[in-house]
N, C-alpha and C. Protein backbone atom coordinates (compact mmCIF):
# COMPACT_ATOMS: atom_id res chain seq x y z
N UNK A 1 104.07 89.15 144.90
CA UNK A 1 104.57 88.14 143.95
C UNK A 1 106.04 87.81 144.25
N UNK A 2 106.32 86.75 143.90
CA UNK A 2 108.00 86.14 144.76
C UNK A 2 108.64 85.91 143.23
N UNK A 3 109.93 86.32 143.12
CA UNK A 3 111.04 86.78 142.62
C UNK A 3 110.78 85.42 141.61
N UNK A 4 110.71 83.61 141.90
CA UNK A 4 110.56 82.93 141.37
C UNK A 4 109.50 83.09 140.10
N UNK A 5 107.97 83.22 140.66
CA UNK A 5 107.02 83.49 139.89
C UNK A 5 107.10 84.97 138.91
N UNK A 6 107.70 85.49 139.64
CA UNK A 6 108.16 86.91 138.26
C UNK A 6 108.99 86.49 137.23
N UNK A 7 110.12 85.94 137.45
CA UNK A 7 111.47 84.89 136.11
C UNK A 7 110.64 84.01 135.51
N UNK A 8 109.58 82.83 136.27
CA UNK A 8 108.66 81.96 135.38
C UNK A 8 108.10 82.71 134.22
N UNK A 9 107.43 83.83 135.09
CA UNK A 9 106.48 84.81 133.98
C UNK A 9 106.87 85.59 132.83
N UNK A 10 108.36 85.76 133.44
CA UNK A 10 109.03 86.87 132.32
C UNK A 10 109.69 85.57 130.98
N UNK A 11 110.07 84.44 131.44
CA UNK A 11 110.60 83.47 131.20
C UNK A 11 109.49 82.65 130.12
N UNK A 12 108.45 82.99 130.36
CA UNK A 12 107.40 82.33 129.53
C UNK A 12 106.74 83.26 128.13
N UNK A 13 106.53 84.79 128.86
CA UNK A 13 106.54 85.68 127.79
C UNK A 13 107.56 85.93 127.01
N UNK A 14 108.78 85.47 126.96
CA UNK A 14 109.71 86.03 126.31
C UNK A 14 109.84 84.51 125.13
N UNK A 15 109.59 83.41 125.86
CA UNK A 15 109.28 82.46 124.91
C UNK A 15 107.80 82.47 124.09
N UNK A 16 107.13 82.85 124.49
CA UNK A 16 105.86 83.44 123.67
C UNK A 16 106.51 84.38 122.44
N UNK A 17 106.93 85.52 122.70
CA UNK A 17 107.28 86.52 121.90
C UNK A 17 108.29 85.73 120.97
N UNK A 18 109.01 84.51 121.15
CA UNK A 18 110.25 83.76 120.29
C UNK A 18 109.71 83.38 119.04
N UNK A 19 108.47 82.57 119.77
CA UNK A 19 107.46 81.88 119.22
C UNK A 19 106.55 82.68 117.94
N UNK A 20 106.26 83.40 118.51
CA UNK A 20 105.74 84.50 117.68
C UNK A 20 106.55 84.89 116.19
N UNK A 21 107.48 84.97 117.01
CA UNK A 21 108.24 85.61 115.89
C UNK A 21 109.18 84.89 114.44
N UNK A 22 109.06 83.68 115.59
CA UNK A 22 109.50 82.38 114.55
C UNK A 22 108.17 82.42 113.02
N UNK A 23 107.32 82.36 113.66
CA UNK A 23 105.90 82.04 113.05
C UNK A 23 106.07 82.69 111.98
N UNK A 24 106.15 84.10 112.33
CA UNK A 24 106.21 85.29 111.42
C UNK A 24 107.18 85.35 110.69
N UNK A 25 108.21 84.89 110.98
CA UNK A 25 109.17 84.62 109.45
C UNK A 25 108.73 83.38 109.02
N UNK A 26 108.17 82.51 109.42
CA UNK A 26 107.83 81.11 108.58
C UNK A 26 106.21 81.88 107.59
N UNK A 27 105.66 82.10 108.22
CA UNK A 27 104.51 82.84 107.25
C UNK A 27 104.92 83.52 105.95
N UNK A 28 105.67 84.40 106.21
CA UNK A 28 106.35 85.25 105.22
C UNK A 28 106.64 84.07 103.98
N UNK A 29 107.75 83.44 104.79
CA UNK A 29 108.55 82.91 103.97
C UNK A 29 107.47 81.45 102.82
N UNK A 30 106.27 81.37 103.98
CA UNK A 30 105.26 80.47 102.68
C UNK A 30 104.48 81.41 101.72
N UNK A 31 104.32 82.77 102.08
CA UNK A 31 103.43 83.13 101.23
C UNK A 31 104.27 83.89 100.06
N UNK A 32 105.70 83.13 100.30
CA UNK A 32 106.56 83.54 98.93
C UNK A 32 105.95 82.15 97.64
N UNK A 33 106.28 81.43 98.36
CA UNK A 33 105.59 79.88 98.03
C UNK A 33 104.25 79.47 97.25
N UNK A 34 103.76 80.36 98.34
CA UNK A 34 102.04 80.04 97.99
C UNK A 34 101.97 80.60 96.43
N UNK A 35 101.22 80.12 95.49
CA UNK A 35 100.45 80.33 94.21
C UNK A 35 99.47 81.34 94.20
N UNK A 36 99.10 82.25 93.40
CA UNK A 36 98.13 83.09 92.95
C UNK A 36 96.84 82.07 92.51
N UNK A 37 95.69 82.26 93.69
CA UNK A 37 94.87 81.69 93.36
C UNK A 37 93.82 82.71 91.85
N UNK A 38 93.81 82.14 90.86
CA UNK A 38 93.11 83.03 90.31
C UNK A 38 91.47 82.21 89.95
N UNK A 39 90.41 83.01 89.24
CA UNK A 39 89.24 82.32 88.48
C UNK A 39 89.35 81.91 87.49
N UNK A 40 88.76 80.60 87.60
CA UNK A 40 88.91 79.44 86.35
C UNK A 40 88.56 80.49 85.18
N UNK A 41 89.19 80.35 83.73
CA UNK A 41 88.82 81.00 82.62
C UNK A 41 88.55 82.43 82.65
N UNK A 42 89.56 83.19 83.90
CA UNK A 42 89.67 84.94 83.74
C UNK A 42 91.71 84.81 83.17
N UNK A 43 91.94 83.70 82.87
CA UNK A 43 92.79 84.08 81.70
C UNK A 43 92.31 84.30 79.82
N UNK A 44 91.65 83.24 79.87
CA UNK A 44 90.78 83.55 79.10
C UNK A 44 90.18 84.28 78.44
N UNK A 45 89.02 84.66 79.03
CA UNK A 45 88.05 85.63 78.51
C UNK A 45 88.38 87.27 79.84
N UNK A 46 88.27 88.12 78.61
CA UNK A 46 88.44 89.58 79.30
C UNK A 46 87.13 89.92 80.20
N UNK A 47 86.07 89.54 80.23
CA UNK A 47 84.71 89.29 80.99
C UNK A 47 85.30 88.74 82.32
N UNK A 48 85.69 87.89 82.54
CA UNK A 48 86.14 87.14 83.79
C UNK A 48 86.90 88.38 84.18
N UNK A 49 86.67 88.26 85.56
CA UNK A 49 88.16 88.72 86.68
C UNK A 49 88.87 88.01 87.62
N UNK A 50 89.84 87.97 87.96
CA UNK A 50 90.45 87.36 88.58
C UNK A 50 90.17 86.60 90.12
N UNK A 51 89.21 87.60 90.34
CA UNK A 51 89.08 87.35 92.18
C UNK A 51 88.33 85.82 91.94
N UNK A 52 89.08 85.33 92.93
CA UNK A 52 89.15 83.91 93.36
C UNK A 52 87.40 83.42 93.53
N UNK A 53 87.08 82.49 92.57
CA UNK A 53 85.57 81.57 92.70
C UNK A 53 85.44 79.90 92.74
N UNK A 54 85.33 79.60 93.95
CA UNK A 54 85.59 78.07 93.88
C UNK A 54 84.72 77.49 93.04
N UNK A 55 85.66 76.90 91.52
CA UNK A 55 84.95 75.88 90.70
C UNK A 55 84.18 74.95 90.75
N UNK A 56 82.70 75.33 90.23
CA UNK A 56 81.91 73.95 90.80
C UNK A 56 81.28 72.85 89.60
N UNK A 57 82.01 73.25 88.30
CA UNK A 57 81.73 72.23 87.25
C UNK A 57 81.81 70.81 87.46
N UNK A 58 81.03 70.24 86.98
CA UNK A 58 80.69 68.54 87.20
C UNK A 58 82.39 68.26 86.15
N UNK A 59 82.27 69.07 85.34
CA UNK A 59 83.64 68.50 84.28
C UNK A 59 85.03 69.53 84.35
N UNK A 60 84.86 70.45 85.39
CA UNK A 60 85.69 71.22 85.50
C UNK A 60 87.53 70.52 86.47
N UNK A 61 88.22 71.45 85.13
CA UNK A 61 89.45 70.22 85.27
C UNK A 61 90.17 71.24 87.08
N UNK A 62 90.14 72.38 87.01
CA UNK A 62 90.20 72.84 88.45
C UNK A 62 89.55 71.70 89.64
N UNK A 63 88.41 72.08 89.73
CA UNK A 63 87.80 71.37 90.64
C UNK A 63 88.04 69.81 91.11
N UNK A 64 88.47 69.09 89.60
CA UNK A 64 89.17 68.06 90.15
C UNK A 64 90.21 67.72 90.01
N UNK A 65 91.00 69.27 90.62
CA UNK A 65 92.84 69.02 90.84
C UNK A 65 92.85 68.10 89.71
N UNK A 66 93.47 68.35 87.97
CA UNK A 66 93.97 67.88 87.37
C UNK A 66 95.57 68.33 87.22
N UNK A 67 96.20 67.57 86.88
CA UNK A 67 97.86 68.02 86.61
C UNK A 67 97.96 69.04 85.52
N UNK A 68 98.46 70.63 85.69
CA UNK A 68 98.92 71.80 84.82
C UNK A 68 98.19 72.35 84.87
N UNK A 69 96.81 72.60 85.46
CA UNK A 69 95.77 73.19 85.58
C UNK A 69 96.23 74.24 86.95
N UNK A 70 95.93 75.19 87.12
CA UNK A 70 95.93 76.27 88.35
C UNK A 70 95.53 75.78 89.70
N UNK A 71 95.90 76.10 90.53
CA UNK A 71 95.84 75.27 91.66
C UNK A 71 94.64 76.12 93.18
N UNK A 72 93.79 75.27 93.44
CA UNK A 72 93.05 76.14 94.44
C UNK A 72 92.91 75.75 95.60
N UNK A 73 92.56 76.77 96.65
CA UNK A 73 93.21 77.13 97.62
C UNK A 73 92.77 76.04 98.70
N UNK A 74 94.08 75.28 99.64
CA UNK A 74 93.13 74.67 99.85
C UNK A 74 93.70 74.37 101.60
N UNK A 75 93.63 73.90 102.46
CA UNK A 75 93.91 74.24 104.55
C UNK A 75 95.81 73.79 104.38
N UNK A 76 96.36 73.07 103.82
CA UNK A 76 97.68 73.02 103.24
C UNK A 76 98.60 74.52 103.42
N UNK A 77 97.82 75.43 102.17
CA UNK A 77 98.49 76.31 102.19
C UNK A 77 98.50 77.22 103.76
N UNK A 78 97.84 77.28 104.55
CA UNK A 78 97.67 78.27 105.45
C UNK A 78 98.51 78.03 106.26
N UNK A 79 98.89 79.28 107.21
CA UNK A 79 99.90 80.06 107.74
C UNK A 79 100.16 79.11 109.10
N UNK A 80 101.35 79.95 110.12
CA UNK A 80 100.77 78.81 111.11
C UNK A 80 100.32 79.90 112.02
N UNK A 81 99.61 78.91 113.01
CA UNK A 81 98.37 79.72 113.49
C UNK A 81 98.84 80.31 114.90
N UNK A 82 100.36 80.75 115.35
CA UNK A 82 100.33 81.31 115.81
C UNK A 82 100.55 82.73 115.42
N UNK A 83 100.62 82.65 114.05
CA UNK A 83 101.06 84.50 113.00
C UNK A 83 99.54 84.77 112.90
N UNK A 84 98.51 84.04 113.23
CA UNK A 84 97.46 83.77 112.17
C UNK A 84 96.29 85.30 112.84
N UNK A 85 96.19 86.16 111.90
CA UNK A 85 95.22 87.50 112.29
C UNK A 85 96.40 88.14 113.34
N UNK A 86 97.87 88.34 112.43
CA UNK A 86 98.82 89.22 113.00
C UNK A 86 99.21 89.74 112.20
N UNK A 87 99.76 91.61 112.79
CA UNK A 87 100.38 92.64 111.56
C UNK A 87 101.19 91.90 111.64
N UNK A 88 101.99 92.28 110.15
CA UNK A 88 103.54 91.86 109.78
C UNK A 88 104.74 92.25 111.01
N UNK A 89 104.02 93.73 111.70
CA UNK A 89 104.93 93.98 112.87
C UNK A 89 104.98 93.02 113.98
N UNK A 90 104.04 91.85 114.08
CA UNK A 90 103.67 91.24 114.96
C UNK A 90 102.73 91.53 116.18
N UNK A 91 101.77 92.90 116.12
CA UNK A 91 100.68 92.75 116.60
C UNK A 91 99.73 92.86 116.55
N UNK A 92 98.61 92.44 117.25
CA UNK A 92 97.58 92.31 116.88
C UNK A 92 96.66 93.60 116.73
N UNK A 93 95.93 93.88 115.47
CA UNK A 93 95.44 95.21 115.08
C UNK A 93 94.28 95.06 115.54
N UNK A 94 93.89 96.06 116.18
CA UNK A 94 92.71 96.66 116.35
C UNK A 94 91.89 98.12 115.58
N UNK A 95 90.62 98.04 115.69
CA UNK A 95 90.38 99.14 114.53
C UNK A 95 90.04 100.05 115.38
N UNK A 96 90.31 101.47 115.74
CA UNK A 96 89.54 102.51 116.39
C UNK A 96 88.92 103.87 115.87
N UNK A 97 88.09 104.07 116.78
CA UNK A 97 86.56 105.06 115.96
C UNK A 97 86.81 106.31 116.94
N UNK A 98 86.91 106.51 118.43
CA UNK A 98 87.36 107.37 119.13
C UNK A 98 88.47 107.71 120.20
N UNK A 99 88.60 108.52 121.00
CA UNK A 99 89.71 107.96 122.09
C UNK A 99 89.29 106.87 122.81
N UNK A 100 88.41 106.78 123.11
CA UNK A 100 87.57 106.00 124.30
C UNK A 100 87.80 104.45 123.90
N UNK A 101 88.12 103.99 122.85
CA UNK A 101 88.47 103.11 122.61
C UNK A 101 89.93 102.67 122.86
N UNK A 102 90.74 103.91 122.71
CA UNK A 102 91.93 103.40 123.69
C UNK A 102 92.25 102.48 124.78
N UNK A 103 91.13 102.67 125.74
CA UNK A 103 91.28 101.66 127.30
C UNK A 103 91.50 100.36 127.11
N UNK A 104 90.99 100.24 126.31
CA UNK A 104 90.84 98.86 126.08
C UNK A 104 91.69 97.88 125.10
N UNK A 105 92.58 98.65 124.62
CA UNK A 105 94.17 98.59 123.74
C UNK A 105 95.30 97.73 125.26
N UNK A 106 95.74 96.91 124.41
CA UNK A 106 96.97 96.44 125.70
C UNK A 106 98.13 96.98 124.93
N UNK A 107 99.25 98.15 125.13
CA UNK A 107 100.12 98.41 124.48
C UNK A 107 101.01 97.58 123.83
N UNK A 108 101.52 96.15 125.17
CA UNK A 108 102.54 95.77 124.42
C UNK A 108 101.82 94.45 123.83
N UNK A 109 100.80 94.06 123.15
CA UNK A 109 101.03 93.03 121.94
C UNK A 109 99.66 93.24 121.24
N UNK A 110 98.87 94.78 121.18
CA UNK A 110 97.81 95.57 120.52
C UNK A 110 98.33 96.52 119.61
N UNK A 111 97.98 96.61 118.32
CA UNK A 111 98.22 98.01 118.03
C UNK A 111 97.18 98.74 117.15
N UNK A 112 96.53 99.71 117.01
CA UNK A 112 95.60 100.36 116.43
C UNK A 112 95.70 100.98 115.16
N UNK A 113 94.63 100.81 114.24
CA UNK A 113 94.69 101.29 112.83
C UNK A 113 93.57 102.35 113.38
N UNK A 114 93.36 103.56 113.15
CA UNK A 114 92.52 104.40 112.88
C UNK A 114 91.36 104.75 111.99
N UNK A 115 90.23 104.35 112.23
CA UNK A 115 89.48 103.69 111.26
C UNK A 115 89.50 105.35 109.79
N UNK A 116 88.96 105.24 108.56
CA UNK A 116 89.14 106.08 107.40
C UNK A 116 87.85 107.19 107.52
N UNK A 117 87.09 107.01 108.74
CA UNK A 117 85.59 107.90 108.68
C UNK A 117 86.13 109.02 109.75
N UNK A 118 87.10 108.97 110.67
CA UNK A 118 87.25 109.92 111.57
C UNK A 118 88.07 110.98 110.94
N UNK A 119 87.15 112.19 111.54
CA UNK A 119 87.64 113.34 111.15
C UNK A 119 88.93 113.67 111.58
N UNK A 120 89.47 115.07 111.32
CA UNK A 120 90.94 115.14 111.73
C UNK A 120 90.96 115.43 112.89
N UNK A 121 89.97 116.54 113.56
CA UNK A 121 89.58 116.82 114.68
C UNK A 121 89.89 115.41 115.79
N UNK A 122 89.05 114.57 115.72
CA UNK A 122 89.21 113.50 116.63
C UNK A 122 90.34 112.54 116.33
N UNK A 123 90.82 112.42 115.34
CA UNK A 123 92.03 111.62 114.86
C UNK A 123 93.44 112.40 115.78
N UNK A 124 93.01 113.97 115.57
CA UNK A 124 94.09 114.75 115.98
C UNK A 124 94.05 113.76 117.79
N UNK A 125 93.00 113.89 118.64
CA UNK A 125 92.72 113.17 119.90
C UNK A 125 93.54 112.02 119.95
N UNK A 126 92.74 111.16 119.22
CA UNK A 126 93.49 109.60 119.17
C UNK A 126 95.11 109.81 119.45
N UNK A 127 95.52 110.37 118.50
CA UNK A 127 96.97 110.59 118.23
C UNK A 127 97.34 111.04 119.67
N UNK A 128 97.45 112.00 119.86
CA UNK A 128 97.98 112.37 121.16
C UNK A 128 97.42 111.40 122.44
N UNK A 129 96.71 110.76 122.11
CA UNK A 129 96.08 109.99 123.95
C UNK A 129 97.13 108.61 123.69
N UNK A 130 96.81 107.98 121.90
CA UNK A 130 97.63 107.23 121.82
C UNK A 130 99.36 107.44 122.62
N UNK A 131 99.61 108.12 121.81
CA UNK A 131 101.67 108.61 122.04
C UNK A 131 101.90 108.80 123.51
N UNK A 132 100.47 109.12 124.44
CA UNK A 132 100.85 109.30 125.77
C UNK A 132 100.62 107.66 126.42
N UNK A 133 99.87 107.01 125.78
CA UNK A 133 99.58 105.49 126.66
C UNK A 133 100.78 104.49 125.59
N UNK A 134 101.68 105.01 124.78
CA UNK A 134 102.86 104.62 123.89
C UNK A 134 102.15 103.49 123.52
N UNK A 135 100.68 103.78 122.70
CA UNK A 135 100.61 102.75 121.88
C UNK A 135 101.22 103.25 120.46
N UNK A 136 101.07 101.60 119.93
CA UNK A 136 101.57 102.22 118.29
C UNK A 136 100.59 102.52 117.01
N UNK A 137 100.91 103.18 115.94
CA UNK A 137 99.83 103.68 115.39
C UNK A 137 99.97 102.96 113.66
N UNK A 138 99.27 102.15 113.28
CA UNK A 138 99.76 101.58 112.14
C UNK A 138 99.45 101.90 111.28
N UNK A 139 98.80 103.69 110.81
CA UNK A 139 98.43 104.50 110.08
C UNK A 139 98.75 105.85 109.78
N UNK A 140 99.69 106.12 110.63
CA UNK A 140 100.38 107.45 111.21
C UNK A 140 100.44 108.04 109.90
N UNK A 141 100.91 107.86 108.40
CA UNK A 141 101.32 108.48 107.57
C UNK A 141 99.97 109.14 107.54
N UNK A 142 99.12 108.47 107.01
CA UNK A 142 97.25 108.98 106.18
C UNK A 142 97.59 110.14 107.59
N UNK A 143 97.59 109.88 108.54
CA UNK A 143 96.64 110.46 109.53
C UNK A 143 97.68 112.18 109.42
N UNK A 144 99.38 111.92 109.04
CA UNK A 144 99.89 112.70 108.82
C UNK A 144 99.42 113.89 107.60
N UNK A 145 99.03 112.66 107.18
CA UNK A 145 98.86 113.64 105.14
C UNK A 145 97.60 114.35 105.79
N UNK A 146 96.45 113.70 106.53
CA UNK A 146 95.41 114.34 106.60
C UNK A 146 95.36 116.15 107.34
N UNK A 147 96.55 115.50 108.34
CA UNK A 147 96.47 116.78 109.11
C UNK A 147 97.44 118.13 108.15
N UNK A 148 98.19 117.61 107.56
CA UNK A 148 99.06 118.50 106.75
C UNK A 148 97.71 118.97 105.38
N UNK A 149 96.80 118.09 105.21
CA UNK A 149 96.44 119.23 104.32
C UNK A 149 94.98 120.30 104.68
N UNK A 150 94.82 119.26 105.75
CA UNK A 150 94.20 120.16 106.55
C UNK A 150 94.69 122.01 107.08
N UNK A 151 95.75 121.52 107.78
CA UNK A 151 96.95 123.05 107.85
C UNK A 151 97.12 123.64 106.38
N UNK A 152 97.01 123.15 105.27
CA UNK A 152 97.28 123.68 104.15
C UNK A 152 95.94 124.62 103.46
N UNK A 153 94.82 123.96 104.08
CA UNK A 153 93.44 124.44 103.74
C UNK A 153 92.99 125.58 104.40
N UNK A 154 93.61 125.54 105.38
CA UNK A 154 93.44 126.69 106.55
C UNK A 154 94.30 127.57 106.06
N UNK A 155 95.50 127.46 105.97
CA UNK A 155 96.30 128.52 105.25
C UNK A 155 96.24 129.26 104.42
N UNK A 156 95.71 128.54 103.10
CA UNK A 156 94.86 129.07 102.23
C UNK A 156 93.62 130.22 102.50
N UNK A 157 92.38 129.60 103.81
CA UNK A 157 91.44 130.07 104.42
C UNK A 157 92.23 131.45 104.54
N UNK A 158 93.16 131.16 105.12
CA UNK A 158 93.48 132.52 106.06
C UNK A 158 94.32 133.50 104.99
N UNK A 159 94.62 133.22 103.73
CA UNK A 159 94.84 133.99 102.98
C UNK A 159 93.94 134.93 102.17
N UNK A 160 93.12 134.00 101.48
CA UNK A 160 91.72 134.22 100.99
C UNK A 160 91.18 135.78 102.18
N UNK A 161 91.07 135.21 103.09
CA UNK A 161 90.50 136.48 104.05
C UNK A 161 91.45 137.58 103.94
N UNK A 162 92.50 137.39 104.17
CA UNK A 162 93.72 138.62 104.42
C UNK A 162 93.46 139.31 102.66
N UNK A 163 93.56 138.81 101.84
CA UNK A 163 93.35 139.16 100.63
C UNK A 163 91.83 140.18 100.26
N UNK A 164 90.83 139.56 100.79
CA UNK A 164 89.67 140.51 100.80
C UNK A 164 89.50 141.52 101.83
N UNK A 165 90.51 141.73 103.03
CA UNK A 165 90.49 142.62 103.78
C UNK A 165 91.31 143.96 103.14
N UNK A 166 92.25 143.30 102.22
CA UNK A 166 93.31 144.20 101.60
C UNK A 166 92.65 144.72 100.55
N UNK A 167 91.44 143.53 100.17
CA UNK A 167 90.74 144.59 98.94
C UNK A 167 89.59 145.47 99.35
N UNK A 168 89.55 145.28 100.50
CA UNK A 168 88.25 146.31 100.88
C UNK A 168 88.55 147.44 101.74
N UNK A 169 89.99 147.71 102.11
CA UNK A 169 90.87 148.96 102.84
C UNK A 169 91.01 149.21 101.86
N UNK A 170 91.32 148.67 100.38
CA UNK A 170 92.08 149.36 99.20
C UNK A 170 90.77 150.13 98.75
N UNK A 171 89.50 149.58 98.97
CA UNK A 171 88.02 150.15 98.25
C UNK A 171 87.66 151.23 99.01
N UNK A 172 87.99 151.02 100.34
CA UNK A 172 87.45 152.47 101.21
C UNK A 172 88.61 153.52 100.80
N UNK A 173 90.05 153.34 100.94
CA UNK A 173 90.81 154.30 100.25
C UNK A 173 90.37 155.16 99.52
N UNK A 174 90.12 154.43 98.30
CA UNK A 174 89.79 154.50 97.18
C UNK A 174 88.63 155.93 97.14
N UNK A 175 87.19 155.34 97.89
CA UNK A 175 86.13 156.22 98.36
C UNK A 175 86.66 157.46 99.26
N UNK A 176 87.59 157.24 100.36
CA UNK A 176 88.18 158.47 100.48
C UNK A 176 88.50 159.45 99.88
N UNK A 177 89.51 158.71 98.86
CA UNK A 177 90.16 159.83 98.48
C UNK A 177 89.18 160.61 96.89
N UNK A 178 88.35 159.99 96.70
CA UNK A 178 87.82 160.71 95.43
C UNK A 178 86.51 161.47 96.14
N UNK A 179 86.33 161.05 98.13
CA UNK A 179 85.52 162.52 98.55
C UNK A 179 85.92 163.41 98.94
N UNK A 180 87.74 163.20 98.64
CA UNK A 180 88.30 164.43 99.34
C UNK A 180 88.29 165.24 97.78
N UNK A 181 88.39 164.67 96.84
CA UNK A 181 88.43 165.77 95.61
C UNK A 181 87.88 165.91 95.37
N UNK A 182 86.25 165.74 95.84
CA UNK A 182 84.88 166.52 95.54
C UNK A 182 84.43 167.44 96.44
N UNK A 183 85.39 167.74 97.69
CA UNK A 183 85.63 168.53 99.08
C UNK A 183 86.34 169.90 98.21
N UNK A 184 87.64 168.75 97.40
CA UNK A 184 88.56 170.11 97.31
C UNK A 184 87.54 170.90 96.12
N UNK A 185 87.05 170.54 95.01
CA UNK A 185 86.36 170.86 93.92
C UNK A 185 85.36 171.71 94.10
N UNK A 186 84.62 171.26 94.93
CA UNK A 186 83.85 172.22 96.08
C UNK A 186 83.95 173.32 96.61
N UNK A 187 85.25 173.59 97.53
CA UNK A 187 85.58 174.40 97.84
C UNK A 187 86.42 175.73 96.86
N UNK A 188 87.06 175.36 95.62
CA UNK A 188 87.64 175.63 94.82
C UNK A 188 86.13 176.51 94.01
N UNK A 189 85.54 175.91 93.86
CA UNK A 189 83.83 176.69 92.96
C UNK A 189 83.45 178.07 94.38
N UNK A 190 83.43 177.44 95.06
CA UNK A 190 83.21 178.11 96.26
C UNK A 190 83.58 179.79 96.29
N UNK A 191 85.26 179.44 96.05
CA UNK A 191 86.06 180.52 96.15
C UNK A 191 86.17 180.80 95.04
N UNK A 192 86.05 180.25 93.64
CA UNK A 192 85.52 181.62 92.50
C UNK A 192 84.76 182.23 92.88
N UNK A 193 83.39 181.62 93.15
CA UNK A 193 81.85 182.31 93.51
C UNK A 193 82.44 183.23 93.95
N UNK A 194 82.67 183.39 95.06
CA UNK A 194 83.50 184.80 95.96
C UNK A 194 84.15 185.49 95.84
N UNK A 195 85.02 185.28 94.39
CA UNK A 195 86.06 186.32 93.87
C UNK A 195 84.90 186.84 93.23
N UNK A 196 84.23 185.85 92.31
CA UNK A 196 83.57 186.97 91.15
C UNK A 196 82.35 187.32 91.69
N UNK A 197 81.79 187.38 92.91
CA UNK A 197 80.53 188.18 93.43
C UNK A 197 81.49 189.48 94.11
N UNK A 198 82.58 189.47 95.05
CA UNK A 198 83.50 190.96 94.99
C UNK A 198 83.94 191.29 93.95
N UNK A 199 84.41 190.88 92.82
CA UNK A 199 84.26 191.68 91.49
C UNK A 199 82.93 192.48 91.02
N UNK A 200 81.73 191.99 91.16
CA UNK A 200 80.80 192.77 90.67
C UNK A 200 80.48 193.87 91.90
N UNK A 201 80.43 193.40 92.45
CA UNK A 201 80.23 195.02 93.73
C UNK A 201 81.27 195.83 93.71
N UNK A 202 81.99 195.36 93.20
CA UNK A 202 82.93 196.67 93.08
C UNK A 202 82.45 197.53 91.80
C-alpha cells in the first residue's frame, strides 16, 4: 500500500469518526426535545398504562393531531441516521453468548454486551479473551457484581465446611476423652478388686 492511499484512508476514517460523533451529540441533544409519547386516556383512567398505542378512533382527537392534545410519534422526530442503532459511547453493540463469538467483534467501532443467561464460569472466559483482543465491555459492572458474589458464596462454602470439620474434631475429642475415663474407671475397680481379694487371703 503507498503512503498516499494510507493518509486517504486514515483521512477518511477520521472524518467518519467526526461524523459520527457530530450525530451523537445532535441525537442527544433532540431526544432532550422529543415529547413523552404516552397512551391516549392512561392519564385518565388508572386501568390504562402508559406504553405507547397508536390511536385508531374514527373521533379520536390524538389520531387527528388536534391542537393541546399529546403528540404521537411520528419519522420527524427520529435521530439522524448516522447515531441510528449506536451506544451512547458510539459503538456499535453486539450481544455475546460465548468466547467464540469474539472473532467476529471488530474492536475499534464493535463493542459487546454480555448476554444475562451466561454463567460466571464462561462470562469469567469472555472477560479475559475480551481484555486480551482490547475489546470493550459495556456490562463490566453486572459481570463484576456477579463474580464478587460468586467469591462471596464460596467463602461462605468454605466456611460452612471449616466449621463442621471443627465440630466433628470437637465430637471425636469429646468421644476420646470420656473413653479414657471409662479406661481410667476401669482400671481404678480393677485395683480395688486386688486390694480387697489380698485383704481376704490374708
Amino acid at each position: 500500500m503507498t503512503p498516499k492511499k494510507k493518509s486517504e484512508e486514515n483521512s477518511a476514517a477520521n472524518t467518519e469518526l467526526a461524523a459520527k460523533e457530530k450525530a451523537l451529540k445532535l441525537r442527544e441533544a433532540l431526544k432532550h426535545k422529543r415529547p413523552d409519547f404516552v397512551r391516549q386516556e392512561s392519564w385518565r383512567y388508572k386501568r390504562i398504562k402508559e406504553n405507547w398505542r397508536r390511536p385508531r378512533g374514527l373521533d379520536s382527537k390524538m389520531r387527528r393531531k388536534i391542537k393541546g392534545w399529546p403528540k404521537c410519534p411520528e419519522v420527524g422526530y427520529r435521530g439522524p441516521k448516522a447515531a441510528r442503532g449506536l451506544h451512547p459511547s458510539g459503538y456499535e453493540e453486539i450481544l455475546v453468548y460465548n468466547p467464540n463469538d469474539l472473532d467476529k467483534v471488530d474492536p475499534e467501532k464493535q463493542a459487546i454486551r454480555i448476554a444475562h443467561t451466561v454463567g460466571i464460569k464462561k462470562r469469567m472466559e469472555i472477560i479475559a479473551k475480551a481484555t486480551s483482543k482490547k475489546i470493550r465491555i459495556l456490562n463490566p459492572k453486572e459481570a463484576e457484581l456477579e463474580l464478587e458474589e460468586e467469591r462471596e458464596r464460596l467463602e461462605a462454602e468454605e466456611e460452612a465446611e471449616l466449621e463442621e470439620e471443627k465440630a466433628k474434631v470437637e465430637e471425636t475429642e469429646k468421644e476420646e476423652g470420656k473413653k479414657e475415663k471409662r479406661k481410667r474407671g476401669k482400671t481404678r475397680k480393677t485395683k480395688k478388686r486386688k486390694k480387697t481379694e489380698k485383704g481376704e487371703e490374708k
